[in-house]
Every structure is written in structure tokens, then in C-alpha cells.
Protein backbone atom coordinates (compact mmCIF):
# COMPACT_ATOMS: atom_id res chain seq x y z
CA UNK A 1 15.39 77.52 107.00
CA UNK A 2 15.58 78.23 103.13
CA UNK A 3 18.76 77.41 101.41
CA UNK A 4 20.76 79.87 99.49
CA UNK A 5 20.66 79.23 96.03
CA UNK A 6 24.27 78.03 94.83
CA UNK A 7 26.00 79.97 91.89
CA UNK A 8 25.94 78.33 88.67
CA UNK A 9 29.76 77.69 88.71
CA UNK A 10 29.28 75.83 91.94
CA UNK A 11 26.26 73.97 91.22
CA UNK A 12 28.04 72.80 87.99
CA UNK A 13 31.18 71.34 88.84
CA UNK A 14 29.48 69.72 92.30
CA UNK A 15 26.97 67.73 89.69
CA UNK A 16 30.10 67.26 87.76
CA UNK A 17 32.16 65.75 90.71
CA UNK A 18 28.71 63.52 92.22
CA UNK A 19 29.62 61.71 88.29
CA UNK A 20 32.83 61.77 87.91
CA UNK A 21 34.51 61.74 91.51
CA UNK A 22 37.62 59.52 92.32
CA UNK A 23 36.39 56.49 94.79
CA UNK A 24 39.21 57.51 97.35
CA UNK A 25 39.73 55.99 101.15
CA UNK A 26 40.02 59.17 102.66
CA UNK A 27 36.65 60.50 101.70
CA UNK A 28 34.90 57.42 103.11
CA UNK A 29 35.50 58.90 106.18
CA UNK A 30 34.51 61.82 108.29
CA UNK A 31 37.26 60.75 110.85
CA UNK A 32 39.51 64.24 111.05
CA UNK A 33 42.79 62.11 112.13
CA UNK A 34 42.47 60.44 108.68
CA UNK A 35 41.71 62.93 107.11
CA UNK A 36 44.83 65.31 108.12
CA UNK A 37 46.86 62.42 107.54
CA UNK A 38 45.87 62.08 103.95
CA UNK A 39 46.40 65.71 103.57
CA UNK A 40 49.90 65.81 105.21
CA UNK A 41 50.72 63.00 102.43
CA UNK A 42 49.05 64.43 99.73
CA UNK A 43 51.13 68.13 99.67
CA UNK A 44 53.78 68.08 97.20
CA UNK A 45 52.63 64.35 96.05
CA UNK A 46 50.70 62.89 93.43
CA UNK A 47 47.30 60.54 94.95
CA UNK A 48 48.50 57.39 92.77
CA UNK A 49 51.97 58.05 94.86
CA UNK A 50 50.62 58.98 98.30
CA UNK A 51 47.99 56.02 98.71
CA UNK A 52 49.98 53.19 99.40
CA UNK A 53 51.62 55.43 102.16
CA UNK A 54 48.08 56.49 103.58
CA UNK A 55 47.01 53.01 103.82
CA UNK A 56 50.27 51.74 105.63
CA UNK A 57 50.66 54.43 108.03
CA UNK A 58 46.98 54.05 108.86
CA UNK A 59 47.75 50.62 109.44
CA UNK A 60 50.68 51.49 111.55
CA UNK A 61 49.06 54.25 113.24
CA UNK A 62 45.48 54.09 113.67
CA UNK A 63 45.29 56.78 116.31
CA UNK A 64 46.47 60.25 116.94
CA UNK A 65 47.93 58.48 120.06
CA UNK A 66 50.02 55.81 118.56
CA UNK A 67 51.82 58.24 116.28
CA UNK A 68 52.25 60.71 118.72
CA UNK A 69 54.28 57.72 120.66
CA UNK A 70 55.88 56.06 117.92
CA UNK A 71 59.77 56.68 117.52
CA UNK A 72 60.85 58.91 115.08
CA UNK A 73 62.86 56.53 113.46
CA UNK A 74 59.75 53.78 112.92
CA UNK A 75 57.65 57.23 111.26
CA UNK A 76 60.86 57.79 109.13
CA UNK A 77 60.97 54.25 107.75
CA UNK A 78 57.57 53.90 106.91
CA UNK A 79 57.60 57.46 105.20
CA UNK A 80 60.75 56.67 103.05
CA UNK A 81 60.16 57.46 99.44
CA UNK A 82 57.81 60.42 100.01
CA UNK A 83 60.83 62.58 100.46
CA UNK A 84 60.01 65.80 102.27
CA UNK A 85 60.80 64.59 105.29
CA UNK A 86 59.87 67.45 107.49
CA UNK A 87 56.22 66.82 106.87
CA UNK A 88 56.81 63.45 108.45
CA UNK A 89 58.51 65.05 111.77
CA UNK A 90 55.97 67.90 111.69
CA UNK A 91 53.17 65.44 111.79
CA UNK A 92 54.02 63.75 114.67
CA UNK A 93 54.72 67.26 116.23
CA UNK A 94 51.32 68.10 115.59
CA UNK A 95 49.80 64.47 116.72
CA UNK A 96 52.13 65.09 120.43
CA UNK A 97 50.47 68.79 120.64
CA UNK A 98 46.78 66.98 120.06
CA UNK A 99 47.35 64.71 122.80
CA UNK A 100 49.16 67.65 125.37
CA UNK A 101 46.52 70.42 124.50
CA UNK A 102 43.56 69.26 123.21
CA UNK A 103 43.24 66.12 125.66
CA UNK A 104 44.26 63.78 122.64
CA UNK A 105 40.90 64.96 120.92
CA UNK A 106 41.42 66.23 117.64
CA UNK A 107 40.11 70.06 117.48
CA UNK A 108 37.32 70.63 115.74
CA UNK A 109 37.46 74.14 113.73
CA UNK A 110 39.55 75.75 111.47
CA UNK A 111 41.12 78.23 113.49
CA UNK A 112 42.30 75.20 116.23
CA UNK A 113 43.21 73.36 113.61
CA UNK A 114 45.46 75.60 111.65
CA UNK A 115 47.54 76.36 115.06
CA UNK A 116 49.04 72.40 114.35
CA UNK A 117 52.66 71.91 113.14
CA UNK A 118 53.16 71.58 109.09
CA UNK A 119 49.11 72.84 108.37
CA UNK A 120 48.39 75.72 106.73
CA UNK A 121 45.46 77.72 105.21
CA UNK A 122 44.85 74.75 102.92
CA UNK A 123 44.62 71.75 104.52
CA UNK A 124 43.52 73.48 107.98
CA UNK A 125 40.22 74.25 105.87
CA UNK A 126 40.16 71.22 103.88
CA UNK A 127 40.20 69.21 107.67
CA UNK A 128 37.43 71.62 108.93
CA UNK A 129 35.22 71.17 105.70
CA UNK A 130 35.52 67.47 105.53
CA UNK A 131 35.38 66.11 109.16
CA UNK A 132 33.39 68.90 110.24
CA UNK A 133 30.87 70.83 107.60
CA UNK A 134 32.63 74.09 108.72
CA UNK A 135 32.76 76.44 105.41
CA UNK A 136 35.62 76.92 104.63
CA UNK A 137 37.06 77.32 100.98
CA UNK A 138 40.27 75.69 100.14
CA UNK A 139 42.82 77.27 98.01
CA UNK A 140 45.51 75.15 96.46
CA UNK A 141 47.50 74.79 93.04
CA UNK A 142 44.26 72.94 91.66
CA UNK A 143 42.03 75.89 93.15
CA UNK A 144 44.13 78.75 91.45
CA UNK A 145 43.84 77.22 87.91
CA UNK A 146 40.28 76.92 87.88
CA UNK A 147 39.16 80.24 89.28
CA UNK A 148 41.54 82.06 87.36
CA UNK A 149 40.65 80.22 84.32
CA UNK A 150 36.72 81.12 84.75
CA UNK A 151 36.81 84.10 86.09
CA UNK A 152 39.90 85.61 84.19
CA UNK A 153 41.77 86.17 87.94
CA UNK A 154 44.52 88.47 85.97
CA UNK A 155 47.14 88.35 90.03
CA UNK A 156 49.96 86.25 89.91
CA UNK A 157 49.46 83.75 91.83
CA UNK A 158 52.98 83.87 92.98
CA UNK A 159 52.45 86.95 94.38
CA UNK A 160 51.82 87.29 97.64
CA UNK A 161 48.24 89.11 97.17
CA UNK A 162 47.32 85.66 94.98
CA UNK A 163 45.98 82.98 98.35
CA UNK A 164 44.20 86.34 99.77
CA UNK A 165 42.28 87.32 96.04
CA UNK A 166 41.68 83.22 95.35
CA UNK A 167 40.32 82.71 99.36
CA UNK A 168 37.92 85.24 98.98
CA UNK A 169 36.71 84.65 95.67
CA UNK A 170 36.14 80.88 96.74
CA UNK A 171 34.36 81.51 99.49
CA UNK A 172 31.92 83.70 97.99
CA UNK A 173 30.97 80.50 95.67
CA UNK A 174 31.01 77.54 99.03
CA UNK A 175 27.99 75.80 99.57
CA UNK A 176 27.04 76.65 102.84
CA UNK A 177 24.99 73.39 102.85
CA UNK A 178 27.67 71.27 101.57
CA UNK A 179 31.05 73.03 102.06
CA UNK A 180 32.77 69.48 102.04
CA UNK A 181 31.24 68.91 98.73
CA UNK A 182 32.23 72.38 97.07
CA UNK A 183 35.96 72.21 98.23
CA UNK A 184 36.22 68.07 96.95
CA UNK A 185 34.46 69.56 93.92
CA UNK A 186 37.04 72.13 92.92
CA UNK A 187 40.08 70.34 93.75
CA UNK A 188 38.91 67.08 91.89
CA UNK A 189 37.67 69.34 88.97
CA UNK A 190 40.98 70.71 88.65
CA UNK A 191 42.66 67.21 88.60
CA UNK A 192 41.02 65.28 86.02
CA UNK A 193 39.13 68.58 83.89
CA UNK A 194 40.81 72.06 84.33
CA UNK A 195 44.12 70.29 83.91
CA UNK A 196 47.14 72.35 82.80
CA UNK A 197 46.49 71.23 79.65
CA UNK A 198 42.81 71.16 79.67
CA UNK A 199 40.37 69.44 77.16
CA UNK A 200 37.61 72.64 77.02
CA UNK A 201 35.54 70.77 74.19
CA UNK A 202 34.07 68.70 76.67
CA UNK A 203 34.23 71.29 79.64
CA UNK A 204 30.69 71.50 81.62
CA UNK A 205 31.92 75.39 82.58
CA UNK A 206 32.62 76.17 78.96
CA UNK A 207 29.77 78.16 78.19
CA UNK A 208 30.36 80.65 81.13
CA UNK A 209 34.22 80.48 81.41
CA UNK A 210 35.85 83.77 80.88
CA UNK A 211 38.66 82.87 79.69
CA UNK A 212 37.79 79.90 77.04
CA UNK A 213 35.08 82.60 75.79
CA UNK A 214 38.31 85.28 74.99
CA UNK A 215 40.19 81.99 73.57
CA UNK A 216 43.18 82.66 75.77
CA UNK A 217 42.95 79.49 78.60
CA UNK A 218 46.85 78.70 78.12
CA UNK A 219 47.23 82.68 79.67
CA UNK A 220 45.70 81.47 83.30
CA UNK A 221 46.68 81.25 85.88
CA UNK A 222 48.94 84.49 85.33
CA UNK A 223 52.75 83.69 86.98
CA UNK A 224 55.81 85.69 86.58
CA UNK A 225 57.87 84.57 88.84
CA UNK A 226 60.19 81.60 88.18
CA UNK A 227 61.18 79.17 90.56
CA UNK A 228 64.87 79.56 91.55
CA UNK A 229 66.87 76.14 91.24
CA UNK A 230 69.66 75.86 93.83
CA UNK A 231 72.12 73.49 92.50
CA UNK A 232 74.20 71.39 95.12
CA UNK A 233 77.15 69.53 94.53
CA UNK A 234 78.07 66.35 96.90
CA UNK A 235 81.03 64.08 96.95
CA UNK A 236 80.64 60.53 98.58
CA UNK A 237 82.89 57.68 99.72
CA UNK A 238 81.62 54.43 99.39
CA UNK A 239 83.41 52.14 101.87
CA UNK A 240 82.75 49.03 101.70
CA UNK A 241 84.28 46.07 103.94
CA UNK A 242 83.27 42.02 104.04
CA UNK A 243 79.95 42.77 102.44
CA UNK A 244 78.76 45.70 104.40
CA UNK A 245 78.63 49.13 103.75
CA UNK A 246 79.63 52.12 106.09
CA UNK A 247 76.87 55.01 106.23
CA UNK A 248 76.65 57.81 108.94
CA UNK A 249 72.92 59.32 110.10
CA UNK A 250 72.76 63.08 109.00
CA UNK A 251 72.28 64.79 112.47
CA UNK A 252 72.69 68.73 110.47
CA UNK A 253 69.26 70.84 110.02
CA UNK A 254 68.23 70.62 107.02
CA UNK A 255 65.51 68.68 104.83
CA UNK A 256 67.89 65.42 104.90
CA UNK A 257 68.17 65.16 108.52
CA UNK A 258 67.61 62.03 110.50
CA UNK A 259 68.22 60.11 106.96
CA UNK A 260 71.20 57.96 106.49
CA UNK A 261 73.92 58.64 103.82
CA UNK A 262 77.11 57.66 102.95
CA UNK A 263 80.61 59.19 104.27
């Protein structure tokens, strides 16, 4: 079967990642379990942060079994620091539905996949491209920058037309051979390269990017929209009686709960 011949964008920054490519744990491995835990760990936290937690949980963990069966409490404690804590309880969620409806296998394509507590569109795609070759273009913060930058993507990517424009556009440019390679590519390109405040003098997409030929990179990705900041005030009590310290578990929804606080 003849390949398709890759676009020049994606041909470039896959040579560009084969040299330049971050020796990582998580893509020694084609095991999906490890792989959606990295993934789980890795939303709204930097890799230098989130490694030390991949490695112990692994440790802790080593099956989709074991966490599914682990108290909530022992997850909680080894998670503490990554804040977010509802990606913790939503990952053993998901890990209990593996074991009750997929026979403790984990499923295999996207469209299982993405039915799991706490994944989305992202890292449901990023799962089936890496364990399983299935093509499948991720789209994340990384993702937006650099296809907006090169191909002068004028939506907001706050908008909620932005992950629909940015999916398509990425998967017209996946490797169909090496889907896992094209998504790691991207992402890893838009880490260390197309950075928010990039370095374009030494940029391999230079010549062809659209928006470094109009001189106006520091326009892309276009977003209006401002995050709103809710501000919350809290008044504590520190009690404290021969050496020990009162605190009370947070039982209300929220973010917090399950995490221990003062009175």
C-alpha cells in the first residue's frame, strides 16, 4: 500500500521532534494505563511538576486494578501538591468503570475511551494515538498556538467554534502512518519552539509560517475573552492544644473536598 505523502508542515516539525524530543517515561511505553495516567497529571501542570507524581503513583499503582481499589484517601495523599483534586477522584472513577465495563481491559479506541470520567477530546485522542496508532489529532493550548501561528487561524480560541476549527485543521495534517508521532510532534514543538514567546530566527517552519512572513506572531493565537478571577475570602481559627493542632475534613462539593483544613 503506498503512503500518503505528509504535508511539509508535518514532515518538518516530526524531523524536528526525532532531534530535539524530550526523553520522557511515558513515551517509553505503549501501555494505555500509563499513558492516561500521565495525561490525567499532565492537564493544568507543568512536566518538570507532574513527573515525580507519575513515577510515584505508578509505583503505587501499577494497574488499572489497584487504583480502582485503593482508598480514596491513600490516592489523595499521594496526589497532594498537584491541586485539582477532582482529576484525582475522577481518575479512579474512570479506573472502577474500566474494571465494571470493559472487564478491567483498558478500551482500545477513541470513542471508548473518551466515554471515561475526567477525559476529554484531548487526552481521549492523545491515549488512542499513543497506545494504539488510531489517528487522531490532538488539540490542546500547545496545539492552538502553533496552527494559528502558521496558518494565521484568525477564531478565538476561546470561542467555542476554536477546538472544532483547530480539530479539523489538525487532522487534515496527521500522519496516517505515524499519528503517535504527529500529535508528540506538535505538542512538543509548541513547548520548547512555538513558545509564547517564540525565538522565530531559528524556527524550522519560518520560511512557510503565515504569520512570521506578515511580521505579526505576537497577534496569534487571537483571544478576546479574559479569564474571570473569582476572589474568595476565608477566615480560619488556628487551635492549637499540647502540641497538636485541630483541623476538620471538608465534606462540602467543591474543588477542596475530601482535603483537610483548619476550623
Amino acid at each position: 500500500m503506498q503512503k500518503s505523502p505528509l504535508h511539509p508542515f508535518s514532515a518538518t516539525i516530526m524531523a524536528w521532534y526525532a532531534e530535539h524530543q524530550r526523553e520522557l517515561p511515558w513515551r517509553q511505553t505503549k501501555d494505555p494505563y500509563a499513558i492516561w495516567l500521565s495525561e490525567i497529571i499532565l492537564q493544568q501542570t507543568r512536566v518538570a511538576q507532574g513527573l515525580p507524581y507519575y513515577e510515584r503513583l505508578l509505583a503505587a499503582f501499577p494497574t488499572v486494578r489497584e487504583l480502582a481499589e485503593a482508598p480514596e484517601a491513600t490516592l489523595l495523599r499521594l496526589w497532594q501538591g498537584l491541586g485539582y483534586y477532582s482529576r484525582a477522584r475522577n481518575l479512579q472513577k474512570a479506573a472502577q468503570m474500566v474494571m465494571r465495563d470493559f472487564a478491567g481491559e483498558f478500551p482500545h479506541t477513541y470513542d471508548e475511551i473518551i466515554r471515561l470520567p475526567g477525559v476529554g477530546p484531548y487526552t481521549a485522542a492523545a491515549i488512542a494515538s499513543f497506545a494504539f496508532n488510531e489517528a487522531k489529532a490532538v488539540v490542546d493550548g500547545n496545539v492552538y498556538r502553533v496552527l494559528s501561528r502558521v496558518f494565521a487561524v484568525e477564531t478565538d480560541i476561546a470561542s467555542s467554534a476554536a477546538r472544532g476549527v483547530f480539530t479539523s485543521l489538525a487532522q487534515s495534517l496527521i500522519s496516517t502512518q505515524d499519528p503517535a508521532g504527529f500529535n508528540q510532534a506538535i505538542m512538543e514543538f509548541g513547548a520548547l519552539q512555538c513558545t509564547p514567546s517564540p525565538n522565530c530566527a531559528i524556527c524550522p517552519l519560518a520560511i512557510f509560517c503565515q504569520s512570521n512572513q506578515a511580521k505579526n506572531v505576537a497577534d496569534y493565537p487571537v483571544k478576546s475573552k479574559k479569564t474571570k478571577v473569582k476572589e474568595i475570602e476565608m477566615n480560619y481559627l488556628v487551635i492549637e492544644q499540647k502540641g497538636q493542632i485541630l483541623v476538620r475534613e471538608r465534606t462540602e462539593n467543591g474543588i477542596w473536598k475530601g482535603l483537610w483544613e483548619f476550623y
